[in-house]
N, C-alpha and C. Protein backbone atom coordinates (compact mmCIF):
# COMPACT_ATOMS: atom_id res chain seq x y z
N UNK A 1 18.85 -43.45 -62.94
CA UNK A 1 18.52 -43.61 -64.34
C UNK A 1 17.20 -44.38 -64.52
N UNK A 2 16.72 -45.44 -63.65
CA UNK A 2 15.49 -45.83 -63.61
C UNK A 2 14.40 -44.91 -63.58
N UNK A 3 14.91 -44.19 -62.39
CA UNK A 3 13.63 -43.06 -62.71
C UNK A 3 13.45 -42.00 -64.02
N UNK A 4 14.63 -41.69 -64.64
CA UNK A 4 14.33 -40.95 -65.30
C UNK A 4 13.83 -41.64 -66.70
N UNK A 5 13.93 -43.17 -66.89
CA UNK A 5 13.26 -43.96 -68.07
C UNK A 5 12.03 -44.36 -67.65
N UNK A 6 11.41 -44.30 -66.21
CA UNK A 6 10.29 -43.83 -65.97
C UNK A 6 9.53 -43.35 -66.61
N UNK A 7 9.69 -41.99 -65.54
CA UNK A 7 9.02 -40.91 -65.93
C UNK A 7 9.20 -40.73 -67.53
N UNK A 8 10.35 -41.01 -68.54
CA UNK A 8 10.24 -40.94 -69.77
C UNK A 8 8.80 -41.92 -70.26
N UNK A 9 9.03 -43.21 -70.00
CA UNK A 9 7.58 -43.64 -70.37
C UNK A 9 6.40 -43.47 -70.17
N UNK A 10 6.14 -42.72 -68.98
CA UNK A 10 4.77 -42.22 -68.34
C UNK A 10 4.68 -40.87 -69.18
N UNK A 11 5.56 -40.15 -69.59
CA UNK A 11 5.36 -39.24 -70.33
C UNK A 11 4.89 -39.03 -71.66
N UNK A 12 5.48 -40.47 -72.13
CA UNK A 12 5.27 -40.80 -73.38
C UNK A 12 3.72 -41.28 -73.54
N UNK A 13 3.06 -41.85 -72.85
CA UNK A 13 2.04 -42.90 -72.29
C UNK A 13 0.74 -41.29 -72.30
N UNK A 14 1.22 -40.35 -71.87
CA UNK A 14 0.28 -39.04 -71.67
C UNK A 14 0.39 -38.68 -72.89
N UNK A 15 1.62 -38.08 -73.76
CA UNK A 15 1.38 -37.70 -74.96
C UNK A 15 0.74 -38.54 -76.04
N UNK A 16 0.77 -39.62 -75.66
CA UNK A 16 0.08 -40.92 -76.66
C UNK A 16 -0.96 -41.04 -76.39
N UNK A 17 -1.82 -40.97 -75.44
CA UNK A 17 -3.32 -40.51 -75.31
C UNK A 17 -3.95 -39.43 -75.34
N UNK A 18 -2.95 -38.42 -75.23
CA UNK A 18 -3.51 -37.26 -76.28
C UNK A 18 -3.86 -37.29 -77.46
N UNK A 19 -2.59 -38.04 -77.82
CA UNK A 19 -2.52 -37.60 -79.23
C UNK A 19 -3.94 -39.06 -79.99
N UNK A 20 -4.23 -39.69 -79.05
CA UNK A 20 -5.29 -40.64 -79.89
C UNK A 20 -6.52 -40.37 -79.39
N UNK A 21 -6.43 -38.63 -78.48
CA UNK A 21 -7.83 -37.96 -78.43
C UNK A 21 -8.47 -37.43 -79.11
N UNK A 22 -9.36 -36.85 -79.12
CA UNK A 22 -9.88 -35.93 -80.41
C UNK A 22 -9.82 -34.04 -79.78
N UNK A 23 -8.73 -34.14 -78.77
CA UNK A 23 -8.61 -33.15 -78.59
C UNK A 23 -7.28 -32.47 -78.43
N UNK A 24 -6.16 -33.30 -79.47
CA UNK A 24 -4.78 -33.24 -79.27
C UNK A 24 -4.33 -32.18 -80.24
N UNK A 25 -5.82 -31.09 -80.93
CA UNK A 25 -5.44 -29.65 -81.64
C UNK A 25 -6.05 -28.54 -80.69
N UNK A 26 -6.46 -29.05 -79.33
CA UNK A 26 -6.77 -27.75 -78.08
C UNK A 26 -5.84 -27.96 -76.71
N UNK A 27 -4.77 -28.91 -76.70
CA UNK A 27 -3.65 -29.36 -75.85
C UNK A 27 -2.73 -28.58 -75.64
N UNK A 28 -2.33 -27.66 -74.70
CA UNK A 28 -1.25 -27.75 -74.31
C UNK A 28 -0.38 -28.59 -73.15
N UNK A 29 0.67 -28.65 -73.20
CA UNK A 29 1.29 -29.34 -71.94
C UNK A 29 2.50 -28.62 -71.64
N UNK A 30 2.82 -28.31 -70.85
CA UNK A 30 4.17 -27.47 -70.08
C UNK A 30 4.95 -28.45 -69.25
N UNK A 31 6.11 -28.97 -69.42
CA UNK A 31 6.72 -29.81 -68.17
C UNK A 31 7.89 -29.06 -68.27
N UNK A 32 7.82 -29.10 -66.76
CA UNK A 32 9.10 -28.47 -66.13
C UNK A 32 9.30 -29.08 -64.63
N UNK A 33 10.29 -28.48 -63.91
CA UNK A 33 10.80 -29.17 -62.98
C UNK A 33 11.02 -28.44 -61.80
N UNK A 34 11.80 -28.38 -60.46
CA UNK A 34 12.48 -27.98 -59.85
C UNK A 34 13.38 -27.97 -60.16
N UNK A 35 14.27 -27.19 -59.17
CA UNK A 35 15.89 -27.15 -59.07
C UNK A 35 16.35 -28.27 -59.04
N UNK A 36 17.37 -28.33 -59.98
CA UNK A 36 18.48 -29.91 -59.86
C UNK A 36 19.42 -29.80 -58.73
N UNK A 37 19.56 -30.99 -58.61
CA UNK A 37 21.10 -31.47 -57.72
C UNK A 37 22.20 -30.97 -58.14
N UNK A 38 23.01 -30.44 -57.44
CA UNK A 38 24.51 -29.97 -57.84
C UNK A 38 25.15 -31.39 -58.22
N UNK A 39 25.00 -32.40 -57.59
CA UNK A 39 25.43 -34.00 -57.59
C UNK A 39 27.47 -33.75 -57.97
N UNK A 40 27.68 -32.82 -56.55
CA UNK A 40 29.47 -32.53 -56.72
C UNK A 40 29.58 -31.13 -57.74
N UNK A 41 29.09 -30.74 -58.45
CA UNK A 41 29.24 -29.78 -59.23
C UNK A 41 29.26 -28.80 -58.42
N UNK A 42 30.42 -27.97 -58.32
CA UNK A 42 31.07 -26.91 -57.44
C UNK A 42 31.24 -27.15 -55.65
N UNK A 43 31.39 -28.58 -56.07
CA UNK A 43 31.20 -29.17 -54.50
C UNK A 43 30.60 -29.46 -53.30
N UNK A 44 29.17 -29.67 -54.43
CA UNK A 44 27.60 -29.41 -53.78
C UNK A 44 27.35 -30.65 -53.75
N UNK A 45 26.30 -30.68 -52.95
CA UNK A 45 25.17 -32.06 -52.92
C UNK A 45 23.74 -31.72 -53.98
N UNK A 46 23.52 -30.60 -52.94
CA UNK A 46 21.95 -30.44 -53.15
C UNK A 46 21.60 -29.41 -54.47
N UNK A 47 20.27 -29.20 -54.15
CA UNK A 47 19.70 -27.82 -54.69
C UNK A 47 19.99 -26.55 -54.47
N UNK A 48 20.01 -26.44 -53.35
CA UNK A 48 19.99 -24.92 -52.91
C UNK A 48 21.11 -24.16 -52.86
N UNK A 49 21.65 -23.50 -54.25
CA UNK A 49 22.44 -22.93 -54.38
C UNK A 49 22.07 -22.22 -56.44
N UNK A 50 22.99 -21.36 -56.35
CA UNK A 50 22.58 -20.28 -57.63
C UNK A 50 23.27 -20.31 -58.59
N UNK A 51 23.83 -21.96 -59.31
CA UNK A 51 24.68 -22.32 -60.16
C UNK A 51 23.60 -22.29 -60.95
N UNK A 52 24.06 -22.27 -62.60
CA UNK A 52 23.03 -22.72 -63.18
C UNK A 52 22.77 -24.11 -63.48
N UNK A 53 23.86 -25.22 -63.20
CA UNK A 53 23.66 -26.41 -63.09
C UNK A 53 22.33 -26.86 -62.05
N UNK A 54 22.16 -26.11 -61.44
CA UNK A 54 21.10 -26.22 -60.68
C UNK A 54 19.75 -25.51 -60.77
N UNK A 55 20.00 -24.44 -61.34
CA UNK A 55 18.87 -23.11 -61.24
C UNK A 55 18.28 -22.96 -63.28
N UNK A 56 18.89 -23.59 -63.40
CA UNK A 56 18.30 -23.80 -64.88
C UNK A 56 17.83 -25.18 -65.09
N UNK A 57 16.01 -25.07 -65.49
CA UNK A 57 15.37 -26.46 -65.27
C UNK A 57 14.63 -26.44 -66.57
N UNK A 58 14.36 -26.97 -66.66
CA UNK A 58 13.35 -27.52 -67.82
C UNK A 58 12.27 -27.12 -68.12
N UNK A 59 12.10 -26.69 -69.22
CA UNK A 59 10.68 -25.92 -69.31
C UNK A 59 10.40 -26.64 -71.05
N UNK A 60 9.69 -27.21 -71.29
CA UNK A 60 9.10 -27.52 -72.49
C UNK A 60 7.38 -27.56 -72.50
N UNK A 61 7.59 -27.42 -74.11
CA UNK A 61 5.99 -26.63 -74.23
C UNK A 61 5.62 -27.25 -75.32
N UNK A 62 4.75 -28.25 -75.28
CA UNK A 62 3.85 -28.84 -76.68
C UNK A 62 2.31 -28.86 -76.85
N UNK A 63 1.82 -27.83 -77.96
CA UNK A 63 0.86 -27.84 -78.29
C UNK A 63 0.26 -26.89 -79.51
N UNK A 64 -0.41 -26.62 -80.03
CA UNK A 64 -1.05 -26.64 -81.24
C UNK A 64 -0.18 -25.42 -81.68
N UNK A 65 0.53 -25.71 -83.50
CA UNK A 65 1.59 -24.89 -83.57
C UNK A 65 3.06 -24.35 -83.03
N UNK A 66 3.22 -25.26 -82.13
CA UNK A 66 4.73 -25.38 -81.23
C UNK A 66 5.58 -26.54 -82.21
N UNK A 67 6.60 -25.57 -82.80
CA UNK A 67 7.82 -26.01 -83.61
C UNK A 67 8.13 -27.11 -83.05
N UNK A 68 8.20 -28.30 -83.33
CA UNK A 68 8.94 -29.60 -82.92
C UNK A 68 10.37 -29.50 -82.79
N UNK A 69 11.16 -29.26 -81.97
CA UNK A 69 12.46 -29.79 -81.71
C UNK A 69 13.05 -27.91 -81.51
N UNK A 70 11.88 -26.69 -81.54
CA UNK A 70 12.44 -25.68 -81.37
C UNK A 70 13.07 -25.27 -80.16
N UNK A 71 14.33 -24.31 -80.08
CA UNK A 71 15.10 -23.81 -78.80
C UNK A 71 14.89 -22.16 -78.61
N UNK A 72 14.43 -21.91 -77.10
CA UNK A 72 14.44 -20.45 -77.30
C UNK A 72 15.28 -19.91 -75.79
N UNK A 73 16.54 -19.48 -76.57
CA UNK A 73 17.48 -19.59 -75.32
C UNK A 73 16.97 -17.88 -74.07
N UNK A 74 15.99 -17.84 -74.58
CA UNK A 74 15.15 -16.19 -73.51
C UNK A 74 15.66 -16.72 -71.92
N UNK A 75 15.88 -15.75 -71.39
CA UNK A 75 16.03 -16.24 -70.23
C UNK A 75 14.65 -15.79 -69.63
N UNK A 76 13.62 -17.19 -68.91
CA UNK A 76 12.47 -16.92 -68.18
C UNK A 76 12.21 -17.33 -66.59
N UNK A 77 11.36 -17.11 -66.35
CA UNK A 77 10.99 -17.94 -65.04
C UNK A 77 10.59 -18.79 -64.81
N UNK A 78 10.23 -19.89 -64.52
CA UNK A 78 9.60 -21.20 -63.79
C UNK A 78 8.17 -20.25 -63.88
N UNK A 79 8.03 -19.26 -62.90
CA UNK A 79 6.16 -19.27 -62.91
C UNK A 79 5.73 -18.35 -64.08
N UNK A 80 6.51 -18.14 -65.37
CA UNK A 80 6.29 -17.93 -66.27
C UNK A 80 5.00 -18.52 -66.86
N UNK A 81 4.85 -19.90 -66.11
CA UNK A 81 3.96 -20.95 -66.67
C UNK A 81 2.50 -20.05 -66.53
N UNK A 82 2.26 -19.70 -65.23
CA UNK A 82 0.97 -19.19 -65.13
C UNK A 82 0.62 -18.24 -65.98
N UNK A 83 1.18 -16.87 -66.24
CA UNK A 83 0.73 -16.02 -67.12
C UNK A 83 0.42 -16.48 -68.48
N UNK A 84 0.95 -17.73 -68.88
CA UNK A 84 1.07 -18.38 -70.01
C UNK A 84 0.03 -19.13 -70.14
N UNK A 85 -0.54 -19.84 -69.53
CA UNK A 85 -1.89 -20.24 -69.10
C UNK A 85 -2.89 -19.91 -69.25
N UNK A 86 -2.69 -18.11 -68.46
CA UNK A 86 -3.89 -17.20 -68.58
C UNK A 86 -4.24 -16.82 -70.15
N UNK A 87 -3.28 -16.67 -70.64
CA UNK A 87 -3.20 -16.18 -71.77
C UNK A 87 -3.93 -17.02 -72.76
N UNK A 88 -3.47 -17.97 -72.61
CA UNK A 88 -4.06 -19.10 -73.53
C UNK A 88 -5.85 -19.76 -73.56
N UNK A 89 -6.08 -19.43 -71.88
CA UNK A 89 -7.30 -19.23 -71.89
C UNK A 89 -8.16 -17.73 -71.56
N UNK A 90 -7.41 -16.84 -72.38
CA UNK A 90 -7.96 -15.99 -72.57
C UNK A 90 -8.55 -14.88 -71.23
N UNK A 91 -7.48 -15.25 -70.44
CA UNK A 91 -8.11 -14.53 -68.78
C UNK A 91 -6.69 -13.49 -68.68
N UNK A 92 -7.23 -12.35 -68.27
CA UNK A 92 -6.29 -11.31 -68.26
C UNK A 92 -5.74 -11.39 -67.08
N UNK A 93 -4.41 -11.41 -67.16
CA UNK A 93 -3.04 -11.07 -66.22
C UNK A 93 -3.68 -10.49 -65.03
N UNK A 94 -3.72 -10.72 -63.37
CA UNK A 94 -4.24 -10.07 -62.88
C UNK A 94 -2.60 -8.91 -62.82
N UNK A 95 -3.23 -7.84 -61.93
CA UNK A 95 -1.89 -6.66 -62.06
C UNK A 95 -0.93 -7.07 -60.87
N UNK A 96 -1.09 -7.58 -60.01
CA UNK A 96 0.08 -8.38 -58.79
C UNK A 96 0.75 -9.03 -59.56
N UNK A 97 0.30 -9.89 -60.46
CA UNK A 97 1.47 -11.41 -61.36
C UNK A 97 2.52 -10.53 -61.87
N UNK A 98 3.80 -10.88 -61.29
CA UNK A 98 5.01 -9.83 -61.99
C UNK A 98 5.94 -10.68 -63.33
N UNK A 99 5.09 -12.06 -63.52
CA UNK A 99 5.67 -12.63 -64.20
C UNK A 99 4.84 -12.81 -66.12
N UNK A 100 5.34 -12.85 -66.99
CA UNK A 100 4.78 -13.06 -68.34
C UNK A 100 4.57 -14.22 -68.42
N UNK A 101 3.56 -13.97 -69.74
CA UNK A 101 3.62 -15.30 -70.50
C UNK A 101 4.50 -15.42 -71.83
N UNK A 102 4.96 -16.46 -72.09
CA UNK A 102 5.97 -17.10 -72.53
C UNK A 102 5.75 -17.02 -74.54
N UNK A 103 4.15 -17.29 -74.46
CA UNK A 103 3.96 -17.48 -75.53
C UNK A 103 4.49 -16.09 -77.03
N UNK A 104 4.40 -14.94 -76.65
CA UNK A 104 5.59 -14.43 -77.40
C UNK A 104 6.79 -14.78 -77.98
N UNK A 105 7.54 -14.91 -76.76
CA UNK A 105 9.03 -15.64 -77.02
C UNK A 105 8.89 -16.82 -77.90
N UNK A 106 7.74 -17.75 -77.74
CA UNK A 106 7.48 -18.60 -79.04
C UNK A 106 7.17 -17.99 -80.69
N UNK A 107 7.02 -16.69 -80.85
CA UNK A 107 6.43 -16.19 -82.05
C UNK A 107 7.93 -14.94 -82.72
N UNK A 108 9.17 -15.21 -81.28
CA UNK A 108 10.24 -14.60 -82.02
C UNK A 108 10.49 -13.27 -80.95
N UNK A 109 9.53 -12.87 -80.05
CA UNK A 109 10.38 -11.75 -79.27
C UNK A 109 11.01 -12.47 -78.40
N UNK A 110 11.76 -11.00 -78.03
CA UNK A 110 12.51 -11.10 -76.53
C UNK A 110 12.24 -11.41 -75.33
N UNK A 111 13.12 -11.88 -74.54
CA UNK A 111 12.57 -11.56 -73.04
C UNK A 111 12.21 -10.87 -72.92
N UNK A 112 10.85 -10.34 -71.77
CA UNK A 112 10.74 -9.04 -70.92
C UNK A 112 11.49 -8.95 -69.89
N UNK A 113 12.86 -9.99 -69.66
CA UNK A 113 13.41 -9.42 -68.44
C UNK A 113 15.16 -9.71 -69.21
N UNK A 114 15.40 -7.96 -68.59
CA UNK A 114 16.40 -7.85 -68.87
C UNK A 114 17.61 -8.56 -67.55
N UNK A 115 17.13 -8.97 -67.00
CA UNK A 115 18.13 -9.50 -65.70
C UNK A 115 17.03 -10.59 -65.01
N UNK A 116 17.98 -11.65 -64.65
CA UNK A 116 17.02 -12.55 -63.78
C UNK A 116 17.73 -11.92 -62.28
N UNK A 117 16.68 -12.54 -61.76
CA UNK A 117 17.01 -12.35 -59.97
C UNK A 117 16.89 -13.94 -59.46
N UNK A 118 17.55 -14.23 -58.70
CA UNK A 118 17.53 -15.33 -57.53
C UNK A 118 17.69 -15.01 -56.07
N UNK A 119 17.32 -16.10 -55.54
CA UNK A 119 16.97 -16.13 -53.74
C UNK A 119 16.72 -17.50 -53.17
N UNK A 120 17.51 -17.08 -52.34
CA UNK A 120 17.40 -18.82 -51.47
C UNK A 120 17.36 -18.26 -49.67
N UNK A 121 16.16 -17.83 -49.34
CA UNK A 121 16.20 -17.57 -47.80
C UNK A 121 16.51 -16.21 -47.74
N UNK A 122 17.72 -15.61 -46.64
CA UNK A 122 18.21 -15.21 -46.78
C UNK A 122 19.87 -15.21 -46.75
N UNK A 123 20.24 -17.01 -47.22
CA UNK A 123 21.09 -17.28 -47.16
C UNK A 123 21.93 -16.34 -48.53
N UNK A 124 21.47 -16.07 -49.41
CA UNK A 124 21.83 -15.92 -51.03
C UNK A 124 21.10 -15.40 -51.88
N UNK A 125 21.47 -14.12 -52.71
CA UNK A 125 20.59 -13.37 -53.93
C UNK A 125 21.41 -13.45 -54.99
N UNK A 126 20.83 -13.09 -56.42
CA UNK A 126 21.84 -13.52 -57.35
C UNK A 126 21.57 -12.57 -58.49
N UNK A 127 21.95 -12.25 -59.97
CA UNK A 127 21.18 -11.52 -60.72
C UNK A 127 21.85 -11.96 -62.13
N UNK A 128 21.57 -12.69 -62.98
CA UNK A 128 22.05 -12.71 -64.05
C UNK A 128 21.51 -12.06 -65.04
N UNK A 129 22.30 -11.67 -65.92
CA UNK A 129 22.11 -11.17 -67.69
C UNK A 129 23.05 -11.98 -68.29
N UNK A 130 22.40 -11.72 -69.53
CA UNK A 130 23.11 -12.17 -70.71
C UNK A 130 24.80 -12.45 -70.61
N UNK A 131 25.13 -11.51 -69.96
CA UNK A 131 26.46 -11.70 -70.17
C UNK A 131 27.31 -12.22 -68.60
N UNK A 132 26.77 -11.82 -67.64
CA UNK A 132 27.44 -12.14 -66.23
C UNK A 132 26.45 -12.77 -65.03
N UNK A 133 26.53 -13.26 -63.98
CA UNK A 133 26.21 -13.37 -62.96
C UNK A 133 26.59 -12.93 -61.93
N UNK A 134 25.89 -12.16 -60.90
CA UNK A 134 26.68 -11.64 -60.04
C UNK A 134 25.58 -12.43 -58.78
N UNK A 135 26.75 -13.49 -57.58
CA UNK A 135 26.01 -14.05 -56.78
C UNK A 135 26.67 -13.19 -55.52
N UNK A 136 25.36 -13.28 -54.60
CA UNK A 136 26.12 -12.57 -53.48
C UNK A 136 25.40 -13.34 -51.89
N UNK A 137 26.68 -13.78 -51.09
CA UNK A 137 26.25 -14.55 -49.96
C UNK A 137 26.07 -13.41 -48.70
N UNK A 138 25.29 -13.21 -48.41
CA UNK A 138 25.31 -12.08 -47.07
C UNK A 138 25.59 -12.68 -45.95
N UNK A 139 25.58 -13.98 -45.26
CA UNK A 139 26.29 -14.04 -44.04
C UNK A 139 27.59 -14.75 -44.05
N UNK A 140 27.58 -15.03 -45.17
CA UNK A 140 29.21 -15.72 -45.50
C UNK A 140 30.25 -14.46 -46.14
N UNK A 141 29.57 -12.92 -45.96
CA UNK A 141 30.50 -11.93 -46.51
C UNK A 141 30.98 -11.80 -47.74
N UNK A 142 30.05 -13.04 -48.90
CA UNK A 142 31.17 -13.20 -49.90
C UNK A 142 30.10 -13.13 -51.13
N UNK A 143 31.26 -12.36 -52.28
CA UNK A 143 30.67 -12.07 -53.50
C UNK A 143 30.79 -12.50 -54.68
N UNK A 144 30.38 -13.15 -55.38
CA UNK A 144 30.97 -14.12 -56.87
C UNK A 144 30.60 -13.57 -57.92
N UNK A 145 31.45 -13.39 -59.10
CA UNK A 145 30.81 -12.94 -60.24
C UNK A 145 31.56 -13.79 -61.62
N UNK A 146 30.75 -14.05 -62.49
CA UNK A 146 31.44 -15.30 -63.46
C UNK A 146 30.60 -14.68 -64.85
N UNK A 147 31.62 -14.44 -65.94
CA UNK A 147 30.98 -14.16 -67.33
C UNK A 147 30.53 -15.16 -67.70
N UNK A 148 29.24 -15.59 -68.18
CA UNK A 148 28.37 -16.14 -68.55
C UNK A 148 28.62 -16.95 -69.88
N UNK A 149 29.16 -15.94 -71.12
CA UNK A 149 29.29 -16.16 -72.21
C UNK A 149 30.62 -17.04 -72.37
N UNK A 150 31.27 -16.71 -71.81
CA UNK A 150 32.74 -17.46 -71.72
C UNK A 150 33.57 -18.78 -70.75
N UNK A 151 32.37 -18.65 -69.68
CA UNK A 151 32.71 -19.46 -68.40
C UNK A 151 31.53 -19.72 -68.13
N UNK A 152 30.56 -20.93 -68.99
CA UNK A 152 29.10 -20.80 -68.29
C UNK A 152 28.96 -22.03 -67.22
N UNK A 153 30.13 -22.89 -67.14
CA UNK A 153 30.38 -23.43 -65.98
C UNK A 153 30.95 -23.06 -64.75
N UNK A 154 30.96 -21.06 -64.60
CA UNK A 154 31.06 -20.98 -63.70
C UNK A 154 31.91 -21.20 -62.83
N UNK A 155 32.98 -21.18 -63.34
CA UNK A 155 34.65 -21.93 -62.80
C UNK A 155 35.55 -20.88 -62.23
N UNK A 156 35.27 -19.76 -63.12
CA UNK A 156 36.19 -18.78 -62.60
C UNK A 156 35.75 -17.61 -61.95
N UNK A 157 35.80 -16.76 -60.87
CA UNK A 157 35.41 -16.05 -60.15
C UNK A 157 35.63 -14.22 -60.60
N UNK A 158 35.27 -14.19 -60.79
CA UNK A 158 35.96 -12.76 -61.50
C UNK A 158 36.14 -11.21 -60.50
N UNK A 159 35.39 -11.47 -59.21
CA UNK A 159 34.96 -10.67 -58.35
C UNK A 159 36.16 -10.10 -58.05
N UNK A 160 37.11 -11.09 -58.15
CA UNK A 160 38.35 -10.59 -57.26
C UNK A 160 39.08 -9.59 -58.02
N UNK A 161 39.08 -10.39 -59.37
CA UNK A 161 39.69 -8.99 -60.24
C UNK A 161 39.36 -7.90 -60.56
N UNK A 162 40.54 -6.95 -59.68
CA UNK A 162 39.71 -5.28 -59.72
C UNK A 162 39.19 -4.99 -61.09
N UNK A 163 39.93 -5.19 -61.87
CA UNK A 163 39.52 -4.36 -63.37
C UNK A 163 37.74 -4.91 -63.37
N UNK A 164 36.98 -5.60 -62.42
CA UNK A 164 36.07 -5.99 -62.95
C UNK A 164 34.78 -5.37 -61.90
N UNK A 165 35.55 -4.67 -60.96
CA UNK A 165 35.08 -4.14 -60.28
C UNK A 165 33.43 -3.16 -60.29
N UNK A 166 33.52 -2.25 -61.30
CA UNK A 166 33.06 -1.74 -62.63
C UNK A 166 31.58 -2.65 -62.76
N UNK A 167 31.50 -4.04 -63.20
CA UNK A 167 30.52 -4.64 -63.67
C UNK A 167 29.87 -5.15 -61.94
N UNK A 168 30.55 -5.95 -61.04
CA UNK A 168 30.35 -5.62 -59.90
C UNK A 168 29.24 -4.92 -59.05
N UNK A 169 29.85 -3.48 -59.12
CA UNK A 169 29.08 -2.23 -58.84
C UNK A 169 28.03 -1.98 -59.49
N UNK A 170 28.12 -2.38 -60.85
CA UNK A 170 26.61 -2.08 -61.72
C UNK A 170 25.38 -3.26 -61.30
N UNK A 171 25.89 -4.58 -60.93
CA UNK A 171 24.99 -5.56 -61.24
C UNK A 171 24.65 -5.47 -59.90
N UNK A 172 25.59 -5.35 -58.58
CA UNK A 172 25.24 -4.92 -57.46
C UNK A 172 23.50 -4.16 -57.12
N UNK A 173 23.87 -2.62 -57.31
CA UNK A 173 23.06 -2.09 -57.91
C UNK A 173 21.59 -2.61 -58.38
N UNK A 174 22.16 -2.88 -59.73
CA UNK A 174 20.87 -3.75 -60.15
C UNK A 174 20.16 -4.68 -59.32
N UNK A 175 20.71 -5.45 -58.64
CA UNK A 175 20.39 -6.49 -57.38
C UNK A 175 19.45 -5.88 -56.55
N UNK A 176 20.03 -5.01 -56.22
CA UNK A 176 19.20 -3.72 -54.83
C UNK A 176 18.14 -3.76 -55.53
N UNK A 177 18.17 -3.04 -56.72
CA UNK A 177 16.91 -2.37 -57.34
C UNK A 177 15.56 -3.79 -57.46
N UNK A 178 16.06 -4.82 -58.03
CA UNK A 178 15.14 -5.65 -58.34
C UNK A 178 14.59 -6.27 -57.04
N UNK A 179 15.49 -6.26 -55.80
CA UNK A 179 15.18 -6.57 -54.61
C UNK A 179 13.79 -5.75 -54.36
N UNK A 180 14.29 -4.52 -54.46
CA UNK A 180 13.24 -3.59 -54.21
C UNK A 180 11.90 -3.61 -55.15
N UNK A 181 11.98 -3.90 -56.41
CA UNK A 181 10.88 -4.05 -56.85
C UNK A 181 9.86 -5.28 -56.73
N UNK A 182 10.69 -6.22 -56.23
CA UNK A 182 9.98 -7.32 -55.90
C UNK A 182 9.81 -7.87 -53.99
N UNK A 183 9.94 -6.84 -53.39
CA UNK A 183 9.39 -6.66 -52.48
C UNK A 183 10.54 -7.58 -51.29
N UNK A 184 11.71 -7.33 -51.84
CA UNK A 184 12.86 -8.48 -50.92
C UNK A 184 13.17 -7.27 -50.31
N UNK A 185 13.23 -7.43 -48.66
CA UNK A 185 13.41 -6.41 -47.73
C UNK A 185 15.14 -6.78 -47.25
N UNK A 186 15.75 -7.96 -47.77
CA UNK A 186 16.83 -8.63 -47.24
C UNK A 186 18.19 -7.40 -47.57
N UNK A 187 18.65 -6.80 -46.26
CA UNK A 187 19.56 -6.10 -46.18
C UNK A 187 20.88 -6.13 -46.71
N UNK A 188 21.13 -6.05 -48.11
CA UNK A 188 22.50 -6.20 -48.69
C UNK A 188 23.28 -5.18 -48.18
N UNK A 189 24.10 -4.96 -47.66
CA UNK A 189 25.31 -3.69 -47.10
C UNK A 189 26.44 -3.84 -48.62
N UNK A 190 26.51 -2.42 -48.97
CA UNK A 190 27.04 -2.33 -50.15
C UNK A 190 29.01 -2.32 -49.89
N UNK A 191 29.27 -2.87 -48.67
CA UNK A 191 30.11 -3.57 -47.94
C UNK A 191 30.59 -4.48 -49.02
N UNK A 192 29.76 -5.69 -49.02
CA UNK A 192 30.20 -6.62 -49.47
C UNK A 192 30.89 -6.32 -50.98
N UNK A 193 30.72 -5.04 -51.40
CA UNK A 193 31.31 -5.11 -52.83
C UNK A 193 32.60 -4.27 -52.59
N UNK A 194 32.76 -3.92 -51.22
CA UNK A 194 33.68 -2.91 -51.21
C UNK A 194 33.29 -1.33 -51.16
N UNK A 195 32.12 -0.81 -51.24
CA UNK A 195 31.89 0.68 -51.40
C UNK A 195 31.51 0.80 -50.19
């Protein structure tokens, strides 16, 4: 807790000399973070794992015309930041960056991504939407899937229940595909879902 009333005052200490610059109407600032500590949450220590207690970090954005105290629950990326950047200074997206800028979603659209993807090595890939997560461990054989909207702590496993089989197979799927579009060569065997 020390550190984090820290870093709260050093933060404060930056926005307060902005703001007594004469340039606190051409400012932006983006803070965000790494992955959090599980700190016991699902019986973790660390980071490296695809809870969202962990994999959902902080992203705030203050600067000229940014709603004070606004929430935009889009699901984005961490290097969202860069395209957002470019944008702002007016430098076009090169065509490799597979990631957006953000600043839309501030003016009321949608995500451009209909599914997130995760990866940790090739210990673990993951794929959430709106409504489910589907995590999948490849050398531990094992597959997790948890509705989002109803269980966003992630408590209950749903994989096991056939009737759910169905969503499974689709997000599966989807997994492969985004693997493939983003250049993850990591061998999922469609095993692990049962097919």
């Amino acid at each position: 807790y020390a550190l984090l009333t820290h870093m709260d005052a050093m933060i404060g200490r930056i926005l307060d000399s902005v703001e007594a610059s004469d340039k606190a109407d051409n400012t932006w600032i983006f803070f965000t973070a790494d992955h959090g500590l599980a700190v016991g949450q699902h019986g973790l220590l660390g980071k490296q794992n695809p809870y969202d207690h962990s994999v959902r970090v902080p992203f705030l954005v203050k600067g000229p015309g940014v709603k004070a105290g606004a929430r935009i629950d889009e699901p984005i990326y961490l290097q969202d930041v860069m395209p957002t950047t470019l944008e702002l200074a007016k430098i076009v997206k090169p065509e490799h960056v597979d990631f957006h800028s953000v600043l839309p979603l501030m003016d009321g659209a949608v995500t451009p991504y209909p599914a997130i993807y995760g990866s940790y090595l090739d210990l673990q890939r993951s794929i959430r939407t709106p409504e489910h997560k589907l995590i999948v461990f490849p050398k531990a054989k094992t597959v997790q899937l948890f509705d989002m909207q109803n269980d966003p702590g992630e408590q209950t496993d749903l994989a096991i229940n056939p009737a759910m089989q169905p969503v499974v197979k689709h997000l599966f799927e989807q997994l492969q595909s985004l693997q493939k579009e983003l250049g993850d060569d990591l061998e999922l065997s469609s095993e692990l879902i049962g097919s």
